[in-house]
Protein backbone atom coordinates (compact mmCIF):
# COMPACT_ATOMS: atom_id res chain seq x y z
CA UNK A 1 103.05 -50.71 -8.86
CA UNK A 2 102.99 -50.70 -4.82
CA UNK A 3 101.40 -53.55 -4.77
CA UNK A 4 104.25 -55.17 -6.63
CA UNK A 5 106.56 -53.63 -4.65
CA UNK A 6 104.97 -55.17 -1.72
CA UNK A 7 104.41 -58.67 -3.66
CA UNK A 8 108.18 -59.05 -3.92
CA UNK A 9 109.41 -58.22 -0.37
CA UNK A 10 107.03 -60.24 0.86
CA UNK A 11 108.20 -62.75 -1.41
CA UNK A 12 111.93 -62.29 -0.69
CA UNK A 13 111.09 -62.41 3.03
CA UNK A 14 108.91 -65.75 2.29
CA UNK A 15 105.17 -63.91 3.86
CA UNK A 16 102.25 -64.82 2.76
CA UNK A 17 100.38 -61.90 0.88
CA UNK A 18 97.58 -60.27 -0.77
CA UNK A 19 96.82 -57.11 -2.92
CA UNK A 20 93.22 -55.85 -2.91
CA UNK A 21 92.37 -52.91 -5.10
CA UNK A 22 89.34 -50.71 -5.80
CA UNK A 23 88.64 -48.21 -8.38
CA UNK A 24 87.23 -45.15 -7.15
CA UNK A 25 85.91 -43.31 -9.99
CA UNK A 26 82.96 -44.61 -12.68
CA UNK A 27 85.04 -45.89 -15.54
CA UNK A 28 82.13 -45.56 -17.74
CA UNK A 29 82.33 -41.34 -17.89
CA UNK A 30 85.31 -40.75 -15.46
CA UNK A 31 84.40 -37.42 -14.12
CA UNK A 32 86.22 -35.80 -11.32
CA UNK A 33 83.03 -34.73 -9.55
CA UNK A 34 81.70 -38.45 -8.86
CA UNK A 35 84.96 -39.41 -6.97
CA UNK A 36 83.46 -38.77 -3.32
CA UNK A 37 80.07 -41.31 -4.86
CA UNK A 38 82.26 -43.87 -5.93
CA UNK A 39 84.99 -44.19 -3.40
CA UNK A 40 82.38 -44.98 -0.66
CA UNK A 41 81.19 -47.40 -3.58
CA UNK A 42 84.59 -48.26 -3.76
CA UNK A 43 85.07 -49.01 0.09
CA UNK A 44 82.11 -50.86 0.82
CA UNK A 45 82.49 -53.47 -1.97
CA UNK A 46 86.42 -53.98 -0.90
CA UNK A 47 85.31 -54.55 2.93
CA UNK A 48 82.35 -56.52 1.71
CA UNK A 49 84.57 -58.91 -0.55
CA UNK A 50 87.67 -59.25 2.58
CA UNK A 51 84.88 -60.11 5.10
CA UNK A 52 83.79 -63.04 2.09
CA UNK A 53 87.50 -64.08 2.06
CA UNK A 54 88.07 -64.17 5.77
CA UNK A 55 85.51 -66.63 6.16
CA UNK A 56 86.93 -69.08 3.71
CA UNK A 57 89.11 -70.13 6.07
């Protein structure tokens, strides 16, 4: 939902935008204890994937 929020001021104020989102917890048994595994999981693959999209340009 912040991401739309974000989407439609930007929109409204005609800027360019993008929304990148992670999941941070393993949606296969979604257990409280492996959120500090997966967010660093989580983190790495997001930088890895902006650093791919940067250099599209």
């Amino acid at each position: 939902m912040q991401g739309a929020a974000v989407g439609h001021v930007c929109y409204m104020n005609k800027v360019p935008f993008a929304i990148v989102r992670s999941i941070s917890d393993d949606f296969k048994f979604n257990k409280a204890e492996n959120y500090e595994e997966f967010k660093e999981l989580a983190a790495d693959r997001t930088v890895k994937a902006l650093k791919k999209f940067i250099q599209m340009d």
